[in-house]
N, C-alpha and C. Protein backbone atom coordinates (compact mmCIF):
# COMPACT_ATOMS: atom_id res chain seq x y z
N UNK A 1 0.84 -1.17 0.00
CA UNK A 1 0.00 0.00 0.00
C UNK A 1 0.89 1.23 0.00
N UNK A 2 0.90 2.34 -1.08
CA UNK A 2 1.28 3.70 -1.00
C UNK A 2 0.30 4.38 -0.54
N UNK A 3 0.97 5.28 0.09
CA UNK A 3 -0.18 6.59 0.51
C UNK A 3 0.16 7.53 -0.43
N UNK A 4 -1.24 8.06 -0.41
CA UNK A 4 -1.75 9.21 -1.43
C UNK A 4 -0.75 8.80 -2.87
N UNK A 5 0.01 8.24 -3.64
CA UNK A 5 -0.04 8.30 -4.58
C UNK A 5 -0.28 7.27 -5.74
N UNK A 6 -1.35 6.09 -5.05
CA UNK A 6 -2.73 5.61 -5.62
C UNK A 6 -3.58 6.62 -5.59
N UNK A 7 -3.69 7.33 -5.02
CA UNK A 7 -5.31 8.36 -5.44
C UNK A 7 -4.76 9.53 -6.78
N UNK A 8 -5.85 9.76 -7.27
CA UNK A 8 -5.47 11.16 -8.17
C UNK A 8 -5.32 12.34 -7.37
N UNK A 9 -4.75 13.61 -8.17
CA UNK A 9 -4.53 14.60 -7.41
C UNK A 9 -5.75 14.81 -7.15
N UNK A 10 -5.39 15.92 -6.09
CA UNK A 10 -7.10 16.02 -5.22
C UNK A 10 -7.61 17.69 -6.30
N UNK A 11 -8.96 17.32 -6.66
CA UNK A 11 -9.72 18.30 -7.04
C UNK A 11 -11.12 18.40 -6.92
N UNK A 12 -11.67 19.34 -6.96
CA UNK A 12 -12.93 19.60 -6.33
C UNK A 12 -14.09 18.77 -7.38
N UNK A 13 -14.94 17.65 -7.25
CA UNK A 13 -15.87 17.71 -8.22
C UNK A 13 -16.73 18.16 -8.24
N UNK A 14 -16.86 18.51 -10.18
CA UNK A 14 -17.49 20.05 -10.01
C UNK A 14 -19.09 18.82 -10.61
N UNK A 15 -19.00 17.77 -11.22
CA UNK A 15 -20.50 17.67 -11.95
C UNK A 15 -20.28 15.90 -11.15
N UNK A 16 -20.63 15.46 -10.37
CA UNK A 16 -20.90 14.39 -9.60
C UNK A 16 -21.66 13.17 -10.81
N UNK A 17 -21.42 12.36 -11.29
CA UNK A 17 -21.99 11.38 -12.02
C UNK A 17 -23.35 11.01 -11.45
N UNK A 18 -24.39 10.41 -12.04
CA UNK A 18 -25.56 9.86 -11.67
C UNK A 18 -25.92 8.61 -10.83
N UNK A 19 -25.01 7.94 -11.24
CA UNK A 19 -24.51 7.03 -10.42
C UNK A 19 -23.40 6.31 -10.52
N UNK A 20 -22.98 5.02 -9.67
CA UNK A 20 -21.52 4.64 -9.56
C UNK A 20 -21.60 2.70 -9.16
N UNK A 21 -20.74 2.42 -9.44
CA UNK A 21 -20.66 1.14 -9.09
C UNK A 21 -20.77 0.90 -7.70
N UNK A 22 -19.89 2.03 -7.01
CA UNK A 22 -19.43 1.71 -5.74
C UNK A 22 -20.16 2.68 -4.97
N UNK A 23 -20.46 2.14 -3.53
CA UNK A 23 -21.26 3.42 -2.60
C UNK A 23 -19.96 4.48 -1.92
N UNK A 24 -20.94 5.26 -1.51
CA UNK A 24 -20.19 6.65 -0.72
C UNK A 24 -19.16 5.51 0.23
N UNK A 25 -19.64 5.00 0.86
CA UNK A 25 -18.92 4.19 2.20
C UNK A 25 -17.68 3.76 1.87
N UNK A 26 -17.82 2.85 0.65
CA UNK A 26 -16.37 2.32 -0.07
C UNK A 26 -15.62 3.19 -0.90
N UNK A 27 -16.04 4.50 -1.59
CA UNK A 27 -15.27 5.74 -1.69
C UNK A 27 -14.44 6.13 -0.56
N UNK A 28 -15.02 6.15 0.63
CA UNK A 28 -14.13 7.08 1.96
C UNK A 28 -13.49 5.56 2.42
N UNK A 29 -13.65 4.41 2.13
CA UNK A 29 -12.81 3.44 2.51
C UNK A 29 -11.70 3.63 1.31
N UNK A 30 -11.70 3.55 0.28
CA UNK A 30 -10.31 3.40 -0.44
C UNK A 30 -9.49 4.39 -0.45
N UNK A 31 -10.14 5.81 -0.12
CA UNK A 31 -8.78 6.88 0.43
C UNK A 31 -9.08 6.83 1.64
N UNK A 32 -9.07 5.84 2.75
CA UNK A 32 -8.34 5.68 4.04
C UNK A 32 -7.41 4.02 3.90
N UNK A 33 -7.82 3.68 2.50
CA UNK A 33 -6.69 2.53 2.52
C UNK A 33 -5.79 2.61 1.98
N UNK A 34 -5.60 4.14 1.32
CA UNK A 34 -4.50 4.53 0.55
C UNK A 34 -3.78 5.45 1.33
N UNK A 35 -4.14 6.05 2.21
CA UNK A 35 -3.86 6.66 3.60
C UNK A 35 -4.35 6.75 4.59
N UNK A 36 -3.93 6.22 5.70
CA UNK A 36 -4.78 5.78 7.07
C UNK A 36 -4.55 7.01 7.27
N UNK A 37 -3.82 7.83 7.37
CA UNK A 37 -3.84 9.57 8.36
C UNK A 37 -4.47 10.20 8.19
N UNK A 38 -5.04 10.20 6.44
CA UNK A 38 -5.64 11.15 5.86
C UNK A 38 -6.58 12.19 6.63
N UNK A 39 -6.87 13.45 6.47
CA UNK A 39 -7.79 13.88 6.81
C UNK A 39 -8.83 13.99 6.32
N UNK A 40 -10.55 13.94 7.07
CA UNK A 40 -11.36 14.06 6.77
C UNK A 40 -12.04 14.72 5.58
N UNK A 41 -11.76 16.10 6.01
CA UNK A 41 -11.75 17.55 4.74
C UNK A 41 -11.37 17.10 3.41
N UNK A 42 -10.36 16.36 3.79
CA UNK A 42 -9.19 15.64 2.47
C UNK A 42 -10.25 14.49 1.14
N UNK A 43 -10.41 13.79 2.42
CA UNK A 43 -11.24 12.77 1.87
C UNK A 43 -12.83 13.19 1.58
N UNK A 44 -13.40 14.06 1.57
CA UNK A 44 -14.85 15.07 1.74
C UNK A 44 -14.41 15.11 0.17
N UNK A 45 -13.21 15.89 -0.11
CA UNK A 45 -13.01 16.45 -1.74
C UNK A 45 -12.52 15.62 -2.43
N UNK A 46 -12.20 14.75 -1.94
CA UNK A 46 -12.01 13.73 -3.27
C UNK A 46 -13.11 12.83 -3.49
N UNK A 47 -13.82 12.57 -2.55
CA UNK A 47 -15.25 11.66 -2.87
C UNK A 47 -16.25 12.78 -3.65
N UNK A 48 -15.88 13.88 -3.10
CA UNK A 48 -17.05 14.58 -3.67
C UNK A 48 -18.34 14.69 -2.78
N UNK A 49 -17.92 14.28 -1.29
CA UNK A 49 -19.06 14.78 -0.56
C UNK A 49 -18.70 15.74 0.29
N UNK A 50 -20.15 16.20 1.44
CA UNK A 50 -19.62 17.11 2.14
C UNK A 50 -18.69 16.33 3.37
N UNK A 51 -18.21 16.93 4.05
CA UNK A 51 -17.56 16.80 5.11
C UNK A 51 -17.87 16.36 6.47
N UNK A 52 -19.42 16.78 6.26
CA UNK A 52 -20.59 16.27 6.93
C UNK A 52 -20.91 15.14 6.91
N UNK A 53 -21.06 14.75 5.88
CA UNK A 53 -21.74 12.97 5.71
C UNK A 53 -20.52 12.28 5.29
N UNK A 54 -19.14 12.80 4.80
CA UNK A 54 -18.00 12.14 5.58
C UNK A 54 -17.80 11.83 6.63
N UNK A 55 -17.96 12.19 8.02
CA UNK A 55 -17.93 12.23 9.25
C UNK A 55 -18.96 11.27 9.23
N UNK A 56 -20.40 11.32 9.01
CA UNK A 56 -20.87 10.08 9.34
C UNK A 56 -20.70 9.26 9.06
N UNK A 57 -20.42 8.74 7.62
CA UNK A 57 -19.79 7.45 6.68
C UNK A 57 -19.02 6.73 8.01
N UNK A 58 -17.89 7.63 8.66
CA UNK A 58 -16.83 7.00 8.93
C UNK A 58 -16.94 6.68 10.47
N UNK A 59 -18.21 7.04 10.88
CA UNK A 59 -18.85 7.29 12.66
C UNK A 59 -19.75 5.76 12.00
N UNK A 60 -20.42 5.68 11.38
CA UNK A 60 -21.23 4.15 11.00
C UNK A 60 -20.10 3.16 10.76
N UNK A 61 -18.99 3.61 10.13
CA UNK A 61 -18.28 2.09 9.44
C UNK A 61 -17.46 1.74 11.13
N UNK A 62 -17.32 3.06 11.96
CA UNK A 62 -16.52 2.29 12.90
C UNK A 62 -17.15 1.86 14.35
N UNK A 63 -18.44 2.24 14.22
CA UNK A 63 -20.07 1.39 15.28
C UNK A 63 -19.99 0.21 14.71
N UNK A 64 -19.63 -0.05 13.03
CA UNK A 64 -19.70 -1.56 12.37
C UNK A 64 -18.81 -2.46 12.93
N UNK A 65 -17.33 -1.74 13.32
CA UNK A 65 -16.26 -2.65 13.18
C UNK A 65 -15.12 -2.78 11.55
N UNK A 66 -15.94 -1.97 10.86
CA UNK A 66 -15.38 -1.80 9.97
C UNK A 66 -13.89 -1.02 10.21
N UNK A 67 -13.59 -0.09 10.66
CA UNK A 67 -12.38 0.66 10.88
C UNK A 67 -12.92 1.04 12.44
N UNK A 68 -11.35 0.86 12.92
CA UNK A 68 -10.72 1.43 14.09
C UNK A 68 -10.42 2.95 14.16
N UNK A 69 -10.43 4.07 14.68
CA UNK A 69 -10.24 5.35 14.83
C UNK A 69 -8.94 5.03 16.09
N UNK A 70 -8.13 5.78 15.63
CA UNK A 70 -6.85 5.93 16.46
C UNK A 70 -6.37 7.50 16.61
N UNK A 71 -7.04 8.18 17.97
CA UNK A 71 -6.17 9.22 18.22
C UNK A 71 -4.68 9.46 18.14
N UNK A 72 -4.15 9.99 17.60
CA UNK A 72 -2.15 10.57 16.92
C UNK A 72 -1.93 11.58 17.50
N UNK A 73 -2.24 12.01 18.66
CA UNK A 73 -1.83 13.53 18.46
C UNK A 73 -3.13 14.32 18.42
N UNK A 74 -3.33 15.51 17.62
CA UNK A 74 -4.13 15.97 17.05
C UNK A 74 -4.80 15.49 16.34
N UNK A 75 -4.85 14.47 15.42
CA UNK A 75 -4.76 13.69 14.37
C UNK A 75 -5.25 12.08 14.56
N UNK A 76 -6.32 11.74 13.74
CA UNK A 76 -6.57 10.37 13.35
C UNK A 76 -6.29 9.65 12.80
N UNK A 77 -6.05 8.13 13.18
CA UNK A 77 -5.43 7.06 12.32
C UNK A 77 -6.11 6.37 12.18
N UNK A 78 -6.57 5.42 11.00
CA UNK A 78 -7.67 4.79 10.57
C UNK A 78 -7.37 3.38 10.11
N UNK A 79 -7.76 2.46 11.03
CA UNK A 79 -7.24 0.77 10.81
C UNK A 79 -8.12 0.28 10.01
N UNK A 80 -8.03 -0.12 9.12
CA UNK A 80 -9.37 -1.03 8.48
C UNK A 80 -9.31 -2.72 8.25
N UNK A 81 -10.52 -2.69 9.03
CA UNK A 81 -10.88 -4.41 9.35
C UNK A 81 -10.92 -5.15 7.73
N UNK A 82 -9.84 -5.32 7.19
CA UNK A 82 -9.67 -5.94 5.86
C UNK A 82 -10.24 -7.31 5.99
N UNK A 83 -10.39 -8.36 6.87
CA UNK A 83 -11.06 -9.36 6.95
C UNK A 83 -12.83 -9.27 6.76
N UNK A 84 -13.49 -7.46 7.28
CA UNK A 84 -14.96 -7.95 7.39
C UNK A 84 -15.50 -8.10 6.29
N UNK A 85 -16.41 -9.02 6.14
CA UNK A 85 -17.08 -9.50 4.99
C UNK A 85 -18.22 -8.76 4.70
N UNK A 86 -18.25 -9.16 3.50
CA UNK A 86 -19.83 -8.10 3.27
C UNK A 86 -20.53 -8.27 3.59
N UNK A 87 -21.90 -7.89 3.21
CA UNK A 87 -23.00 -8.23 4.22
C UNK A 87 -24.21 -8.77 2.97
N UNK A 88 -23.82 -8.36 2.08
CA UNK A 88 -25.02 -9.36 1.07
C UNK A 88 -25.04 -10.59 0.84
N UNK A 89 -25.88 -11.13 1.13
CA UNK A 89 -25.66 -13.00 0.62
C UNK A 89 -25.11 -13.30 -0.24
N UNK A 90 -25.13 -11.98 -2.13
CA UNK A 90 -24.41 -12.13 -2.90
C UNK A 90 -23.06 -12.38 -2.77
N UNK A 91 -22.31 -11.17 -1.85
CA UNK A 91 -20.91 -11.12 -1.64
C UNK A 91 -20.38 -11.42 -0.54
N UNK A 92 -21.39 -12.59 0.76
CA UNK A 92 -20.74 -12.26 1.88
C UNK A 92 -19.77 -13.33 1.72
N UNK A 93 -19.07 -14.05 0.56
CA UNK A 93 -17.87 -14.70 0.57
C UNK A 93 -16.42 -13.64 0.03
N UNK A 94 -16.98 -12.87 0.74
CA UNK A 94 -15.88 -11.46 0.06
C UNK A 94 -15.71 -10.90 1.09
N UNK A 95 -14.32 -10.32 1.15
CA UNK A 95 -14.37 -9.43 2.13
C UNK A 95 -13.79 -7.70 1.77
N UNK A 96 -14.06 -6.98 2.37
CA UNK A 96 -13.54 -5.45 2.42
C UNK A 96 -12.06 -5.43 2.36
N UNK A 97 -10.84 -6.32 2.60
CA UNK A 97 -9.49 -6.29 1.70
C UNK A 97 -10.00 -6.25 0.31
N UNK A 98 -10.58 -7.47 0.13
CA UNK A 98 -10.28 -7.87 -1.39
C UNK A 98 -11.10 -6.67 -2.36
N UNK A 99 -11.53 -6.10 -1.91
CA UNK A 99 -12.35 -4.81 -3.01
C UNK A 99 -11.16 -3.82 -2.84
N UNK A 100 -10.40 -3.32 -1.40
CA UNK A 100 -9.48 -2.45 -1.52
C UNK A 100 -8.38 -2.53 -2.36
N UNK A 101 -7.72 -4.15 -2.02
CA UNK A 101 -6.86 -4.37 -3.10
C UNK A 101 -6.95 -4.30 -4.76
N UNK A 102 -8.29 -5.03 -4.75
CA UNK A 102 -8.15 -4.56 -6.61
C UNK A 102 -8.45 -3.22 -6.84
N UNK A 103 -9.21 -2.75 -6.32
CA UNK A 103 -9.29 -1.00 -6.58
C UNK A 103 -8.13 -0.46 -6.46
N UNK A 104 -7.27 -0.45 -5.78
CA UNK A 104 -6.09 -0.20 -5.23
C UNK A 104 -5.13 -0.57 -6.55
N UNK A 105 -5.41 -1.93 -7.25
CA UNK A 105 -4.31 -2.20 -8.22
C UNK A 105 -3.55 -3.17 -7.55
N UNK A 106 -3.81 -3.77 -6.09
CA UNK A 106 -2.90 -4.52 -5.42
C UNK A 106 -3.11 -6.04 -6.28
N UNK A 107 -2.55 -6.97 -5.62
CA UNK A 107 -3.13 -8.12 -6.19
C UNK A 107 -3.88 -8.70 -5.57
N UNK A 108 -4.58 -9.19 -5.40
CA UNK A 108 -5.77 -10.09 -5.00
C UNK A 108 -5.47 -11.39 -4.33
C-alpha cells in the first residue's frame, strides 16, 4: 500500500456522475486505505461529498467494526478491518481487503 499516490490529485468535483458502481462508504474506505492519516476535509473532496456525511460514513463504518479510529496527536489514524465480509448474501464470501486491493491495483 502507497499513501496518497494511488489516489489522483485532489480536485474539487465540479459535476458528480448519476450514479456509480461503488457506494459513498467504499469511496471514503479506499482513500483511508490509501492513507490511514488522511484527513477528513481531504477525503470530503475527493469523494465529492460534504464533510458532513463524511464524518458520518466514517462514525457508521466504525459502530460496524469496519475501521478502528486511532487518536495521533491531534490527528486520526484509521485501521481497516480488511477481513470484514460483506453483508449481502451475494458477496458475503468477500471481504472489504479484497475490493481495496483490486481497486487499489494490489493483487488479490
Amino acid at each position: 500500500m502507497q499513501k496518497n499516490s494511488d489516489l489522483p490529485a485532489i480536485q474539487t468535483m465540479v459535476e458528480r456522475p448519476s450514479w456509480g458502481f461503488l457506494s459513498n462508504h467504499a469511496h471514503v474506505l479506499v482513500c483511508l486505505y490509501s492513507d490511514p492519516d488522511m484527513r477528513l476535509a481531504e477525503v470530503s473532496v475527493r469523494v465529492g461529498l460534504t464533510l458532513r456525511i463524511v464524518q458520518r460514513i466514517v462514525k457508521e463504518l466504525a459502530e460496524e467494526g469496519v475501521i478502528e479510529i486511532e487518536k495521533v496527536g491531534r490527528r486520526n489514524h484509521y485501521k481497516i478491518n480488511l477481513e470484514f465480509p460483506f453483508r449481502h448474501d451475494l458477496e458475503k464470501h468477500c471481504n472489504i481487503g479484497q475490493l481495496l486491493r483490486l481497486v487499489s491495483g494490489e493483487r488479490v
